[in-house]
Every structure is written in C-alpha cells, then in structure tokens.
C-alpha atoms as a PDB file:
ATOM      1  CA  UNK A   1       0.000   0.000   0.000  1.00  0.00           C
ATOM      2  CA  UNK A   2       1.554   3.433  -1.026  1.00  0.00           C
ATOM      3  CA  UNK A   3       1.992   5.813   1.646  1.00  0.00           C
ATOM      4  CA  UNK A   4      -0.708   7.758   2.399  1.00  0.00           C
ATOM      5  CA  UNK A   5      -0.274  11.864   2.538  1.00  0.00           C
ATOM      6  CA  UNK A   6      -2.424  13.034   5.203  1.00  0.00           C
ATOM      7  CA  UNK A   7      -1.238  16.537   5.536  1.00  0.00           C
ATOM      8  CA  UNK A   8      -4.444  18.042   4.028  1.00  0.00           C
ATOM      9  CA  UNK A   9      -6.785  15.947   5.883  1.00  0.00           C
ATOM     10  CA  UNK A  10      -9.152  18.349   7.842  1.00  0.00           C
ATOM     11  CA  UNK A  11      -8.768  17.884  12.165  1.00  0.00           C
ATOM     12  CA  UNK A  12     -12.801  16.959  11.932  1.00  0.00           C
ATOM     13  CA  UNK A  13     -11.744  14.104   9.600  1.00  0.00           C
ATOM     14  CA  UNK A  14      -8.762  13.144  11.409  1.00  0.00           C
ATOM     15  CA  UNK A  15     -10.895  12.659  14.783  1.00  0.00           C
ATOM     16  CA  UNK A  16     -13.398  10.512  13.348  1.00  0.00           C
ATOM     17  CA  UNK A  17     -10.637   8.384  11.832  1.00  0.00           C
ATOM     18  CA  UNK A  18     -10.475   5.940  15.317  1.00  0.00           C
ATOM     19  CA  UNK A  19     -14.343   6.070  15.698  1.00  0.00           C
ATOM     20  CA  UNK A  20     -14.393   4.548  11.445  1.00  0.00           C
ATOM     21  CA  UNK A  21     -11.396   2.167  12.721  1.00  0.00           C
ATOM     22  CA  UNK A  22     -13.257   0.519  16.181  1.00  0.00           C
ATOM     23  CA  UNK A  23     -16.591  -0.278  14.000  1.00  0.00           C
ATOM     24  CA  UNK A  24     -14.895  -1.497  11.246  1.00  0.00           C
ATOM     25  CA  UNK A  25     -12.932  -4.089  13.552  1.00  0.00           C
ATOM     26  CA  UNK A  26     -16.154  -4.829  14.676  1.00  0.00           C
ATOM     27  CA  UNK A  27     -17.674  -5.326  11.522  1.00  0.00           C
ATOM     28  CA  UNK A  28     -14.779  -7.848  10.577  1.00  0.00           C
ATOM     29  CA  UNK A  29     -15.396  -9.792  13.867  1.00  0.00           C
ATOM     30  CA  UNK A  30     -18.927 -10.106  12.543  1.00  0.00           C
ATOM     31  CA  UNK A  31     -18.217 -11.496   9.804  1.00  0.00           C
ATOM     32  CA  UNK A  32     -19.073  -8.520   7.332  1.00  0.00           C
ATOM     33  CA  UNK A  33     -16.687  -8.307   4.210  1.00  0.00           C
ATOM     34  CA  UNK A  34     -18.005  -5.220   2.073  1.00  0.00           C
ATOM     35  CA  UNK A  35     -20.416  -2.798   3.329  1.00  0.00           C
ATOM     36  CA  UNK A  36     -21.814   0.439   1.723  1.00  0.00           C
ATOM     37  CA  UNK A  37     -21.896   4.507   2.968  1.00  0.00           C
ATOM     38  CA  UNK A  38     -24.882   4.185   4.212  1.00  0.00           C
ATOM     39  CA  UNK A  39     -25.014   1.082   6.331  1.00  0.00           C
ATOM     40  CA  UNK A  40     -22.073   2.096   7.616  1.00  0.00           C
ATOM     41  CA  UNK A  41     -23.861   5.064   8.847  1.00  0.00           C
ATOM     42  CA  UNK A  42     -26.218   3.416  10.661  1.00  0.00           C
ATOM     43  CA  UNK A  43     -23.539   1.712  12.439  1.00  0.00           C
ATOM     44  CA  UNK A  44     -21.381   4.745  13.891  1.00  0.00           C
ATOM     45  CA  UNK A  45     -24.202   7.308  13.301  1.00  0.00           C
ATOM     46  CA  UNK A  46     -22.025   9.780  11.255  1.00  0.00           C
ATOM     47  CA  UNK A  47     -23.881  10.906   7.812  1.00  0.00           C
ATOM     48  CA  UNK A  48     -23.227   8.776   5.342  1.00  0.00           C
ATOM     49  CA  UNK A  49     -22.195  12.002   3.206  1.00  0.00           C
ATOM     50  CA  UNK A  50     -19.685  12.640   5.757  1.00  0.00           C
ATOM     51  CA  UNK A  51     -18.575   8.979   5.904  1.00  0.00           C
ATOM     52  CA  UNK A  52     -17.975   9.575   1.846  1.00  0.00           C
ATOM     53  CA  UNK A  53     -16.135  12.787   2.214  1.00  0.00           C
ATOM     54  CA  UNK A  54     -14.312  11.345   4.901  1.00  0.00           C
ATOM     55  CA  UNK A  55     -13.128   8.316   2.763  1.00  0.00           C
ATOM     56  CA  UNK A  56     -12.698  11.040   0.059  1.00  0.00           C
ATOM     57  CA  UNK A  57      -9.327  13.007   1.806  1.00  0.00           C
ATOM     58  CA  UNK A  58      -7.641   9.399   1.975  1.00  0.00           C
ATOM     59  CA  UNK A  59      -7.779   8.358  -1.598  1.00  0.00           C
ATOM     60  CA  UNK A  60      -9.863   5.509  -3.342  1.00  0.00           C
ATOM     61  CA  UNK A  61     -11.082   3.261  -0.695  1.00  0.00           C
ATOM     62  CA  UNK A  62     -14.488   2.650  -2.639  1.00  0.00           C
ATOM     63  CA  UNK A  63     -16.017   2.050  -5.443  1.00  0.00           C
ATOM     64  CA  UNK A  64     -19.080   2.819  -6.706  1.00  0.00           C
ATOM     65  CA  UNK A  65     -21.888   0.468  -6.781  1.00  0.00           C
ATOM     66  CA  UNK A  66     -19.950  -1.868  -4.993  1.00  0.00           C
ATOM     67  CA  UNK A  67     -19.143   0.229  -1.449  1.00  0.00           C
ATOM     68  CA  UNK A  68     -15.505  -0.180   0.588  1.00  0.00           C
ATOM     69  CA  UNK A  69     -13.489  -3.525   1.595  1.00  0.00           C
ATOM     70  CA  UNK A  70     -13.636  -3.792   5.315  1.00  0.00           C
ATOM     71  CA  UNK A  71     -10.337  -5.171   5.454  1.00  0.00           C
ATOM     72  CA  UNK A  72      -8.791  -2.555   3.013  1.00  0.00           C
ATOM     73  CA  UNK A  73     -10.367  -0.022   5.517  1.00  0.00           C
ATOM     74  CA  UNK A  74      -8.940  -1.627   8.790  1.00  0.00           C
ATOM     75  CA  UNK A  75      -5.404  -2.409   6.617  1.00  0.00           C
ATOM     76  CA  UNK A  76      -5.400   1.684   6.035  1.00  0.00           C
ATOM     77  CA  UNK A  77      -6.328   2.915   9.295  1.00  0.00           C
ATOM     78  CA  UNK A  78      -4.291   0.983  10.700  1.00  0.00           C
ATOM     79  CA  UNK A  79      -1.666   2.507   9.317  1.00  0.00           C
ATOM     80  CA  UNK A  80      -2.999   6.124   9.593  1.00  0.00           C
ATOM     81  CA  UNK A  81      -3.167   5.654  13.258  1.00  0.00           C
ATOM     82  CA  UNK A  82      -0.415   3.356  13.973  1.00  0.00           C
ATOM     83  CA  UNK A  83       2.823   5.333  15.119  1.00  0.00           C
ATOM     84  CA  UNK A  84       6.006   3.919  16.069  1.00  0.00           C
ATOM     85  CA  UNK A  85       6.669   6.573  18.768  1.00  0.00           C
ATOM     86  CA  UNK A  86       5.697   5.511  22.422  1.00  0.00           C
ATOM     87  CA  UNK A  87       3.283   7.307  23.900  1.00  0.00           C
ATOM     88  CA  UNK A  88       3.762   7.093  27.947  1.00  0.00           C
ATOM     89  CA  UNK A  89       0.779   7.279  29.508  1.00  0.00           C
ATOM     90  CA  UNK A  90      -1.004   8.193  32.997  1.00  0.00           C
ATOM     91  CA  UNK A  91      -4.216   6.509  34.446  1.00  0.00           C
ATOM     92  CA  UNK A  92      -5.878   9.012  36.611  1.00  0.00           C
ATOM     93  CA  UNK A  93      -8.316   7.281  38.872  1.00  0.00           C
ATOM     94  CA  UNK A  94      -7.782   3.573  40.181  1.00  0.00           C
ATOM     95  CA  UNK A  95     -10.744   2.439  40.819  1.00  0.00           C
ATOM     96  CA  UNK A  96     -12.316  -0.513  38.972  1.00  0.00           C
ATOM     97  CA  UNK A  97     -12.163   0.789  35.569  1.00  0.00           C
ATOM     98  CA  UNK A  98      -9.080   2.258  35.981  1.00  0.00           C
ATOM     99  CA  UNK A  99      -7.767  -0.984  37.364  1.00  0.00           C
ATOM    100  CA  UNK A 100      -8.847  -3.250  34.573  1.00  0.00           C
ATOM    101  CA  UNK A 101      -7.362  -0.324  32.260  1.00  0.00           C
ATOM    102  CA  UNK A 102      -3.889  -0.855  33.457  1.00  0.00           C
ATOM    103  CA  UNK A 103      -4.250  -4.674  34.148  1.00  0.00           C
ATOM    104  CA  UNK A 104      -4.699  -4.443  30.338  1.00  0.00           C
ATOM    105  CA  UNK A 105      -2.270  -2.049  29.823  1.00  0.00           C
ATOM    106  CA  UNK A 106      -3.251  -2.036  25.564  1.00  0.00           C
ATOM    107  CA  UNK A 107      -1.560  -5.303  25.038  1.00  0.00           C
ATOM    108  CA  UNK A 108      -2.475  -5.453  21.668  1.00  0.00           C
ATOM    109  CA  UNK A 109      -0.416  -2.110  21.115  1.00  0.00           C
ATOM    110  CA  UNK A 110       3.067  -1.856  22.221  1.00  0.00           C
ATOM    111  CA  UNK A 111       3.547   1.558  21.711  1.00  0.00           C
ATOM    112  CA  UNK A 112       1.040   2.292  24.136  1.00  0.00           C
ATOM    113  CA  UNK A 113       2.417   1.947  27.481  1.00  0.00           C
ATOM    114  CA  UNK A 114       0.158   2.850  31.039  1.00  0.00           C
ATOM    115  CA  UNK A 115       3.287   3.894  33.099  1.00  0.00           C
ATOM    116  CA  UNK A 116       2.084   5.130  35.938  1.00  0.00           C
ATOM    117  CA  UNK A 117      -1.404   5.883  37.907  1.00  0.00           C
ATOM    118  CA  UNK A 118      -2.872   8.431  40.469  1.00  0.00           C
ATOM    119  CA  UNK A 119      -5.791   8.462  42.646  1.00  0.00           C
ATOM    120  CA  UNK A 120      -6.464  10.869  45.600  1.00  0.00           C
ATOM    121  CA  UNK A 121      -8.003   7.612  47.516  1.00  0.00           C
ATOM    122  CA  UNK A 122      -5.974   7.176  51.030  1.00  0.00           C
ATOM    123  CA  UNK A 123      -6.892   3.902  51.070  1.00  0.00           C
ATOM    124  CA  UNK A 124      -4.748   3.313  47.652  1.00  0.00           C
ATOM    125  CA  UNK A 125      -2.067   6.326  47.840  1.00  0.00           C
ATOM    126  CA  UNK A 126       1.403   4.902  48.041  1.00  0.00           C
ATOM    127  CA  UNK A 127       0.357   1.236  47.898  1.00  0.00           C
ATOM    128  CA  UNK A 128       1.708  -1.123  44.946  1.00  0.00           C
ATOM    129  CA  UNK A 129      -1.796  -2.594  44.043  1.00  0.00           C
ATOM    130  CA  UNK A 130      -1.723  -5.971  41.526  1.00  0.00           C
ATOM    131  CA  UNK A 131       1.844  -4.948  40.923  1.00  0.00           C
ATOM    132  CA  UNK A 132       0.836  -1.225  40.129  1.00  0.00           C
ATOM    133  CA  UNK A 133       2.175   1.440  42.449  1.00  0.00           C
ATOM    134  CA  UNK A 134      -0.376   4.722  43.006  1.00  0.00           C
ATOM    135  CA  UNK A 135       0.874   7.791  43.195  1.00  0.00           C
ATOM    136  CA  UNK A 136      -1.122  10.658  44.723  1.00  0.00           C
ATOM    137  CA  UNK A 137      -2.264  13.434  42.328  1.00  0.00           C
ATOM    138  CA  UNK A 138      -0.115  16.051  44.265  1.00  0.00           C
ATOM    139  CA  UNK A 139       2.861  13.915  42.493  1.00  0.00           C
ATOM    140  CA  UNK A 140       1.250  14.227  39.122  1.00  0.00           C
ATOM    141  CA  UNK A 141       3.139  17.347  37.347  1.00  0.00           C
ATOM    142  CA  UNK A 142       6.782  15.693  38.960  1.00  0.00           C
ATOM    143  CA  UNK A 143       5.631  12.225  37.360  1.00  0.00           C
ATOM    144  CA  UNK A 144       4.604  13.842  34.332  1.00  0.00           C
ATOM    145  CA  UNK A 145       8.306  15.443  34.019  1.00  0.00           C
ATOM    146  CA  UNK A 146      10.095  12.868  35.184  1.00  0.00           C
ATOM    147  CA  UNK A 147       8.928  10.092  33.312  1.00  0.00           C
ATOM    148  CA  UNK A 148       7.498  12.070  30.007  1.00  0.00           C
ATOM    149  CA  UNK A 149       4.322  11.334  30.114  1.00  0.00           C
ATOM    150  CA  UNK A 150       2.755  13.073  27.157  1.00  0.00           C
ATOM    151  CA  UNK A 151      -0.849  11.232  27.449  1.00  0.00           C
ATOM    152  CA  UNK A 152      -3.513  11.144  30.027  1.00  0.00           C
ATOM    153  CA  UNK A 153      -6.724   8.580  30.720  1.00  0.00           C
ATOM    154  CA  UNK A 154      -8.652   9.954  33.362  1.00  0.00           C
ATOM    155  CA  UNK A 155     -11.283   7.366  34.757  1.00  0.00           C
ATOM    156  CA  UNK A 156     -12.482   9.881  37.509  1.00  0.00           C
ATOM    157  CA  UNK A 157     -16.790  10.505  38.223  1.00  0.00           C
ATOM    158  CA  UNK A 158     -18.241  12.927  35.729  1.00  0.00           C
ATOM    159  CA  UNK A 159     -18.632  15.138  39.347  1.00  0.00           C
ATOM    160  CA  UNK A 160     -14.816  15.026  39.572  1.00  0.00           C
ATOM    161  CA  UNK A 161     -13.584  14.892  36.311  1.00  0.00           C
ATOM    162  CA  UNK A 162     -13.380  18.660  35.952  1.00  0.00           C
ATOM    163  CA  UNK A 163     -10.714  18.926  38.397  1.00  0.00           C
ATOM    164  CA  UNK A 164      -8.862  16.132  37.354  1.00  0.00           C
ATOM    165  CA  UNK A 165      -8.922  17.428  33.970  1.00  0.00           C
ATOM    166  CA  UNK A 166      -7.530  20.994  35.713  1.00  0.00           C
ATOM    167  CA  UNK A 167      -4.667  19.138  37.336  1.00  0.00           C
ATOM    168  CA  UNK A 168      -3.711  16.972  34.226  1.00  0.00           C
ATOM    169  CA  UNK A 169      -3.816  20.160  32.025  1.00  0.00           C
ATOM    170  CA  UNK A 170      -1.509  21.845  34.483  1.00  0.00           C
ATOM    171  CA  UNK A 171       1.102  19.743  33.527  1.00  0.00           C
ATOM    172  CA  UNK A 172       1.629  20.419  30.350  1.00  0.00           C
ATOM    173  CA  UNK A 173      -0.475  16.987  29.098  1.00  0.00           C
ATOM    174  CA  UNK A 174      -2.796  18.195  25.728  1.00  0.00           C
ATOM    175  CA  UNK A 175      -4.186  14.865  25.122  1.00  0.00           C
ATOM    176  CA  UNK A 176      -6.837  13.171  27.638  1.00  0.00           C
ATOM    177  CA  UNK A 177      -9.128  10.119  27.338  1.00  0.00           C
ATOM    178  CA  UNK A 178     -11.689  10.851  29.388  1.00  0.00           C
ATOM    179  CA  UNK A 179     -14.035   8.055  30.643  1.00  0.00           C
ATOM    180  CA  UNK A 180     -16.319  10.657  32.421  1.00  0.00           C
ATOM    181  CA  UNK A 181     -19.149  11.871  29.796  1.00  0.00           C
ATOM    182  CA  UNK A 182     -19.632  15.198  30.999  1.00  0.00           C
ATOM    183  CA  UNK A 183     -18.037  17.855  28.771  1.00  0.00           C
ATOM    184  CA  UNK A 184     -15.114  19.705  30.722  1.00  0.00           C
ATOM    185  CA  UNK A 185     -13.528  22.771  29.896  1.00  0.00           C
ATOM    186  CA  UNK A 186     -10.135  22.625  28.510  1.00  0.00           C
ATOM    187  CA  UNK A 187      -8.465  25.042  26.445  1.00  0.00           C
ATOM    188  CA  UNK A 188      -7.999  25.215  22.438  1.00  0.00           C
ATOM    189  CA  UNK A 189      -4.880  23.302  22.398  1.00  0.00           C
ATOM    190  CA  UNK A 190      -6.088  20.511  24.498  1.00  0.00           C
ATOM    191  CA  UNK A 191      -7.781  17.667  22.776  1.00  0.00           C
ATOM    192  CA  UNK A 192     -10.378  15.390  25.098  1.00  0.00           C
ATOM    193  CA  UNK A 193     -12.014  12.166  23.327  1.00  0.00           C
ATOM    194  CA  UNK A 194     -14.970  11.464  25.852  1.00  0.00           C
ATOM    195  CA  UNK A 195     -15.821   7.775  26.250  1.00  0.00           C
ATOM    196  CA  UNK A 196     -19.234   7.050  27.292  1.00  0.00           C
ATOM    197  CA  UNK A 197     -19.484   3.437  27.881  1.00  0.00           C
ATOM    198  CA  UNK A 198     -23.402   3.792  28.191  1.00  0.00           C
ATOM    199  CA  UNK A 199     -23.635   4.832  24.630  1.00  0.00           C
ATOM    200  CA  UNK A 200     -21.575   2.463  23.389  1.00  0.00           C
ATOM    201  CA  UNK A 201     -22.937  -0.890  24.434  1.00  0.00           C
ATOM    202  CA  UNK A 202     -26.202   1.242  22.896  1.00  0.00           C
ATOM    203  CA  UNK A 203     -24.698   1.193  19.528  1.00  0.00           C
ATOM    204  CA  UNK A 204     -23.571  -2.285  20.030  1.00  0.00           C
ATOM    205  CA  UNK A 205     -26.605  -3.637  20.446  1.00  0.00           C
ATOM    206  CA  UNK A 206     -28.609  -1.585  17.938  1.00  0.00           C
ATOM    207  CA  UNK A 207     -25.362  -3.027  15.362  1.00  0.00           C
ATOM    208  CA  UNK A 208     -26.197  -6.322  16.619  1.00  0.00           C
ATOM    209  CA  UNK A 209     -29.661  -6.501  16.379  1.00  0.00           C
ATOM    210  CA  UNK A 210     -29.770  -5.122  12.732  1.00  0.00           C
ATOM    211  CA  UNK A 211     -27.527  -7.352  12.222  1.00  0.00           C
ATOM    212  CA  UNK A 212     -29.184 -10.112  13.138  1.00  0.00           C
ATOM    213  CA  UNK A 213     -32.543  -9.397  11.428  1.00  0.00           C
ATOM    214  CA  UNK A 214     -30.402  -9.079   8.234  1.00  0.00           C
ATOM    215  CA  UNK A 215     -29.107 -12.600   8.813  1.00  0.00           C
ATOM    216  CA  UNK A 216     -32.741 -13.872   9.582  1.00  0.00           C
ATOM    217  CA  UNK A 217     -34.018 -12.760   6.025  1.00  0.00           C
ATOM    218  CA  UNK A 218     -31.387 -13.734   4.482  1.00  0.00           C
ATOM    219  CA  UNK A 219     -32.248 -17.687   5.753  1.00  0.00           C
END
C-alpha cells in the first residue's frame, strides 16, 4: 500500500478516523466483508455524506456500486493511526475501571504503554496494588516530568472529572481520554475524546440486532 499523505486531511476528519477504525474491527469480527456509505452510517451514526467525504481526503477506498473492503479499511487505518513513537501514559483514577485499564495495559499495542497511575483515595495512595504502584495526584506534574508522560486517561466521576482534567492540564499533558461523559472545559490546544461506555454498548446492540434481522431474512 503506497503511503498515504495526510497533511491536508481536515482535524474533523482526522478525529473521526479511530471512531471509522473501532466499528470497522467490529464489523470484521462479525463477519461482514463489504459494506456500503450508508449502512455504515447506521452503524457509527455519522452521515453517510460525511462517511464519503471522509473516505474522500484518503484516496480511493471505494467504489461505486460496490461500497468499501472492510479489510482494506482496517489495513489503512491501521496505518494512519499506527505510530512507532511511544506514547507514555497516565491513568488518573484507580478504581475498577481504571484498574482493569492498566491490568490491560493495551496489550495489543506496544507503543502504548500505562506507566504510571494516580488516585487521591488514602486507602490506595502509596500502595503497589496488583503490581501497580499509586501515586497521589499532588505527584502528578513531577511524574509527568520525570517520566514524560505526554498522554492522560482519566477514569475519575463525571462530578470530579473537571478537576482532574484541571490538574492533568496543568502539567503540560494536551491529550486526555476521558471516561467521564460530561463535557469539561479545557483550552484550544487541548484535545479530550470522551468515552461514554453507556452509549456504546447502545450502539452495540442496535449493530447487533440489525444485524441479526439481516441474517434472519437472508435464511
């Protein structure tokens, strides 16, 4: 595959790119080989228009009549999103979440590394927890030095995300994954991708059960 030139691809574009990516591996695990704009829309509930335009800034992923590849798709993204820089990262919050988080620790992606984790807990400060040591959030902007951290998850309540978020952007850290789904307040040169895990075993199941209706009138 040639090497893609993505220096004119619009930021909008670029941050649905990982959204297009996590439904097409899901596709593929479903067992779907070629789908079109449209159902594709229904699946990550972006405009199908958009979805085309999207596909458009990347080169010719499609063709007409005939709709897009899913493993061409995943085989490109892949390598739009793929870097071979490693990105250290800190887990804010250690609760259960945050604990299955770094227990996972992206295993399937070596270049992203979970190197250290904060909580304000007492109960958890300064213990070494299923071979994980927590560090209190007072530490964070040292840690964040010291170690280069240049990526934060915070797995915090929505009702104290927004100081978490405060204290993460105080260190210099411009890219947070954000488990809360509250919007926080960041500014312009911070980027926050919200996870709402609500929402998306919603979509999952709508995916699934369109899904299955499709394979029921097909029999």
């Amino acid at each position: 595959m040639d090497e893609l030139n993505l220096k004119n691809v619009p930021k909008a574009t670029a941050k649905r790119l990982p959204l297009y990516l996590r439904y097409l591996n899901m596709l593929q695990d479903a067992g779907v080989t070629r789908i079109k704009s449209k159902e594709f829309s229904e699946v990550t509930q972006v405009p199908s228009a958009t979805i085309r335009r999207d596909f458009s800034h990347l080169g010719e992923l499609g063709r007409s009549g005939y709709g897009y590849d899913v493993a061409y798709l995943i085989e490109v993204f892949n390598q739009i999103l793929d870097t071979n820089e490693e990105k250290r990262i800190a887990l804010v919050g250690f609760g259960n979440l945050g604990k299955a988080l770094a227990n996972n620790n992206f295993r399937r992606n070596s270049n992203l590394n979970i190197i250290a984790i904060f909580d304000n807990n007492p109960d958890l400060v300064g213990k070494e927890i299923d071979g994980h040591l927590v560090y209190p959030m007072s530490d964070f902007q040292e840690k964040v030095t010291e170690m280069g951290i240049t990526v934060a998850i915070s797995t915090v309540p929505s009702q104290f995300s927004q100081t978490a978020v405060d204290q993460i952007v105080a260190a210099g850290i411009t890219a947070i994954l954000n488990f809360a789904p509250d919007r926080v307040d960041v500014p312009n040169d911070v980027h926050v991708q919200y996870i709402d895990l609500t929402t998306e075993l919603q979509t999952l199941i709508f995916f699934d059960q369109n899904y299955q209706k499709k394979v029921a009138a097909k029999v």
